[in-house]
N, C-alpha and C. Protein backbone atom coordinates (compact mmCIF):
# COMPACT_ATOMS: atom_id res chain seq x y z
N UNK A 1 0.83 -1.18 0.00
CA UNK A 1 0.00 0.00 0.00
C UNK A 1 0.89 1.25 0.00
N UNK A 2 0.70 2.10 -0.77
CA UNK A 2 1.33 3.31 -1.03
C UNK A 2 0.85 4.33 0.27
N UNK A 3 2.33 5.05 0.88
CA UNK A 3 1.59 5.91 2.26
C UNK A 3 1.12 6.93 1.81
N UNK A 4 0.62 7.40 0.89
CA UNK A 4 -0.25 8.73 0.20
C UNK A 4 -2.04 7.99 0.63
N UNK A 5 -1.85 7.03 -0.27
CA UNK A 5 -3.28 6.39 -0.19
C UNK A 5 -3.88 5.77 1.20
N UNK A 6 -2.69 5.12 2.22
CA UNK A 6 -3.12 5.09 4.01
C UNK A 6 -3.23 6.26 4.36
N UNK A 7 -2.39 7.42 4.18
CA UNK A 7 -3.03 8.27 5.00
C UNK A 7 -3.83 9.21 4.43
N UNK A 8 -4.03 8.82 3.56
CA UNK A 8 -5.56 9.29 3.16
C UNK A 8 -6.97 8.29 3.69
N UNK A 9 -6.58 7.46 3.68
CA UNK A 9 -8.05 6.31 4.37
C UNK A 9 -7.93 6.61 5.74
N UNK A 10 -6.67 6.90 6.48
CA UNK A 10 -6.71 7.53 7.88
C UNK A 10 -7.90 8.20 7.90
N UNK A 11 -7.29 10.06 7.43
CA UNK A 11 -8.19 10.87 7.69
C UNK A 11 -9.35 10.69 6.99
N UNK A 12 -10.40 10.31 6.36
CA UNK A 12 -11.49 9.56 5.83
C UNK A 12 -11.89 9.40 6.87
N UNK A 13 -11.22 7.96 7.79
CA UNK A 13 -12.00 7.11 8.57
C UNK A 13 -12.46 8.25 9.88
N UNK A 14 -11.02 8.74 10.34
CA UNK A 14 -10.99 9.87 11.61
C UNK A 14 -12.56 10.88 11.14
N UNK A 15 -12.39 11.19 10.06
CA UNK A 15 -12.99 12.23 9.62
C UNK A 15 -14.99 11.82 9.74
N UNK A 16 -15.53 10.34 9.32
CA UNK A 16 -16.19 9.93 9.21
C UNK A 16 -16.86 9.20 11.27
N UNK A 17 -15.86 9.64 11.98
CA UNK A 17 -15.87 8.80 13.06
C UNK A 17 -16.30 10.13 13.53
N UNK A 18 -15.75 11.14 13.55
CA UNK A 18 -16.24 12.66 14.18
C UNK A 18 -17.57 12.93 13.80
N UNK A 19 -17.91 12.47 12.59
CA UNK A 19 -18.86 13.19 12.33
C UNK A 19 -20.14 11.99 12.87
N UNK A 20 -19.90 10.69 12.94
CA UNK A 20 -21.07 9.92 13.53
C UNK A 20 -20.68 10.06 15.30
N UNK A 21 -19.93 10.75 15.80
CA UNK A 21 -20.00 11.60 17.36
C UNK A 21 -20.84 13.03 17.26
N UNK A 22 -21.51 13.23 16.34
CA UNK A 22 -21.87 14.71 16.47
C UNK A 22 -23.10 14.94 15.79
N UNK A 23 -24.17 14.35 16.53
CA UNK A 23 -25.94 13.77 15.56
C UNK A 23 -26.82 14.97 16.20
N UNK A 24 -26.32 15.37 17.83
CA UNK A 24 -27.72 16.43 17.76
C UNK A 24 -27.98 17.65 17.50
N UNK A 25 -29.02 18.36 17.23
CA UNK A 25 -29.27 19.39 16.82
C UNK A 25 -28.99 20.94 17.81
N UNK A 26 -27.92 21.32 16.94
CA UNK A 26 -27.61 22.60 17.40
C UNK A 26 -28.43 23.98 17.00
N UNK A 27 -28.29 25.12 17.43
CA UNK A 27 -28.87 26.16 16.78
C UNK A 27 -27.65 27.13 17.04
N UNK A 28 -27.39 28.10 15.49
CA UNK A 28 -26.74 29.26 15.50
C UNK A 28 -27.11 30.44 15.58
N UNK A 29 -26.88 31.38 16.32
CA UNK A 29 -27.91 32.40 15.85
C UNK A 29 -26.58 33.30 15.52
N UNK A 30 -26.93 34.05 14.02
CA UNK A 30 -26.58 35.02 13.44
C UNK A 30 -27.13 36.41 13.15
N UNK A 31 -26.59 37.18 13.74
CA UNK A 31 -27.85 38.58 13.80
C UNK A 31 -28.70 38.97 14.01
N UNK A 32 -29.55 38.25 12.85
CA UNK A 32 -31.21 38.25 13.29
C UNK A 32 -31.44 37.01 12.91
N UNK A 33 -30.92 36.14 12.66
CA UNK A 33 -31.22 34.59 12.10
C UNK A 33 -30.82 33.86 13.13
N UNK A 34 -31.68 32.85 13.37
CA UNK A 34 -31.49 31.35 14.13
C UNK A 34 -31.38 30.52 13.15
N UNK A 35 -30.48 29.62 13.09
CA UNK A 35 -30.59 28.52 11.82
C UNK A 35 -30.38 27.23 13.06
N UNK A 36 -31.58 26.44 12.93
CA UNK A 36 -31.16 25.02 13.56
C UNK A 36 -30.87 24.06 12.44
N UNK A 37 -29.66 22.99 12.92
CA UNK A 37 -29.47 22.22 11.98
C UNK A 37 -28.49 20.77 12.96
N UNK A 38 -28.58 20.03 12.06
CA UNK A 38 -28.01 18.88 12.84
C UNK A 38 -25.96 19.32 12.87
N UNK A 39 -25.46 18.81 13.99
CA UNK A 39 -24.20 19.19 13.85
C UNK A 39 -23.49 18.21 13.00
N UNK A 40 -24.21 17.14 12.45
CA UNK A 40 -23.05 16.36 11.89
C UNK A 40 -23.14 17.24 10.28
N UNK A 41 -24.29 17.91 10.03
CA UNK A 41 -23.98 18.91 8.88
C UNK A 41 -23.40 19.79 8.83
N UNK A 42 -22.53 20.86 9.71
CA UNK A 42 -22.09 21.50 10.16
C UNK A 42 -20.58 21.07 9.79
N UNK A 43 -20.55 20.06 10.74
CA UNK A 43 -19.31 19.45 10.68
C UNK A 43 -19.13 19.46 9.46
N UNK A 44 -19.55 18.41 9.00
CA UNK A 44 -19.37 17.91 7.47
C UNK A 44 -18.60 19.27 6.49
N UNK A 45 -19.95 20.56 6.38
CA UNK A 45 -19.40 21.92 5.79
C UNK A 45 -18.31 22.10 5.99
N UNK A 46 -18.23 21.90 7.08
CA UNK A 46 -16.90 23.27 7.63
C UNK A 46 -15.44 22.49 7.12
N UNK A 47 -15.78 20.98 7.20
CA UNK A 47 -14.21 19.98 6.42
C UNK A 47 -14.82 20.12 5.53
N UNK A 48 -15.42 20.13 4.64
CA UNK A 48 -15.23 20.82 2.63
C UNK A 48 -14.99 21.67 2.79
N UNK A 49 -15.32 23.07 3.39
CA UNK A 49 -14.71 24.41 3.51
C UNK A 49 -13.08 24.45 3.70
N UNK A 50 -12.65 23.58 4.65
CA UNK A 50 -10.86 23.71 4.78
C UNK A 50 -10.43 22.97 3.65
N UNK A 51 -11.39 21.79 3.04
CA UNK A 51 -10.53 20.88 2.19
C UNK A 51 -10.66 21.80 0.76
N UNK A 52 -11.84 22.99 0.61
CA UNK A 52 -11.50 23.83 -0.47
C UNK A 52 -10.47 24.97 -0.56
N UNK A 53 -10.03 24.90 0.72
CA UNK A 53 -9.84 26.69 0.88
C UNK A 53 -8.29 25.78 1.10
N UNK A 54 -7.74 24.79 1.60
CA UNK A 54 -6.36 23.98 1.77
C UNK A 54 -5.96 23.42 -0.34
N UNK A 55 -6.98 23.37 -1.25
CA UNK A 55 -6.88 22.81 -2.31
C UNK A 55 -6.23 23.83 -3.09
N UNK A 56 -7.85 25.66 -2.80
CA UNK A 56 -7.29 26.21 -3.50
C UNK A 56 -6.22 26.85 -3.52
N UNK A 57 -5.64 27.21 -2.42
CA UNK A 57 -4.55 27.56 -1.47
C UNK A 57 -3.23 27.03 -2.46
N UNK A 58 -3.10 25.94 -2.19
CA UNK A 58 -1.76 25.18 -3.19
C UNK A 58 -1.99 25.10 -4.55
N UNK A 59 -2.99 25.42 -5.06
CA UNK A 59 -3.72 24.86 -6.57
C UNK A 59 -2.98 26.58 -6.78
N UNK A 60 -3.69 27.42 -6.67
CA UNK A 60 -3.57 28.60 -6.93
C UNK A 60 -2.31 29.72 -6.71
N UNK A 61 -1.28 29.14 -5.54
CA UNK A 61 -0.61 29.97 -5.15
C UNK A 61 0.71 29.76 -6.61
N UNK A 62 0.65 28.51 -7.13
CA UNK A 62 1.28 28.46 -8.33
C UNK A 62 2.79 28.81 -8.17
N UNK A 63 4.09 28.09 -9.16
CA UNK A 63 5.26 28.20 -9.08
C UNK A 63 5.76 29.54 -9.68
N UNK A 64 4.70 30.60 -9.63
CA UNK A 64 5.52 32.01 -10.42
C UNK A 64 6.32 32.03 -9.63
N UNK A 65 7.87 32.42 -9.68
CA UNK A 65 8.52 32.81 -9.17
C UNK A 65 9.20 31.93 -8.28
N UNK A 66 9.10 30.89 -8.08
CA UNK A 66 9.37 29.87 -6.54
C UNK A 66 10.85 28.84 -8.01
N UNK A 67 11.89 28.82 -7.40
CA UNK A 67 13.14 28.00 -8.17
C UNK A 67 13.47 26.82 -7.36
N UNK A 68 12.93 25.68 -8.38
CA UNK A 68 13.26 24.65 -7.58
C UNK A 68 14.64 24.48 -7.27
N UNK A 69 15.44 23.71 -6.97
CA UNK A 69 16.69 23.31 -6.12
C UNK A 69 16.90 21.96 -6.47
């Protein structure tokens, strides 16, 4: 097994184990908004939010200028 592809099934599994610890319903309140929602949706968002914002981060910051060695 290649260690790119274990520790990727790591965080998967870690990732999938947090989120079946975290079933009841929270409420946020924002300003004038209450939004109730279950926390394992929450959860869920907020790791696509880092796993977009960690993707576009390296996708985008691009080799202008950077000399490899």
């Amino acid at each position: 097994m290649k260690p790119k592809f274990l520790m990727l099934a790591i965080a998967i599994l870690l990732a999938l184990i947090i989120l079946a610890q975290n079933t009841e319903v929270v409420v946020f309140r924002i300003l004038f908004w209450n939004i109730a929602m279950s926390r394992i949706i929450f959860v869920f968002f907020m790791m696509l939010l880092g796993f977009v914002a960690g993707y576009a981060t390296a996708r985008f910051k691009g080799t202008k200028g950077s000399k490899k060695l």
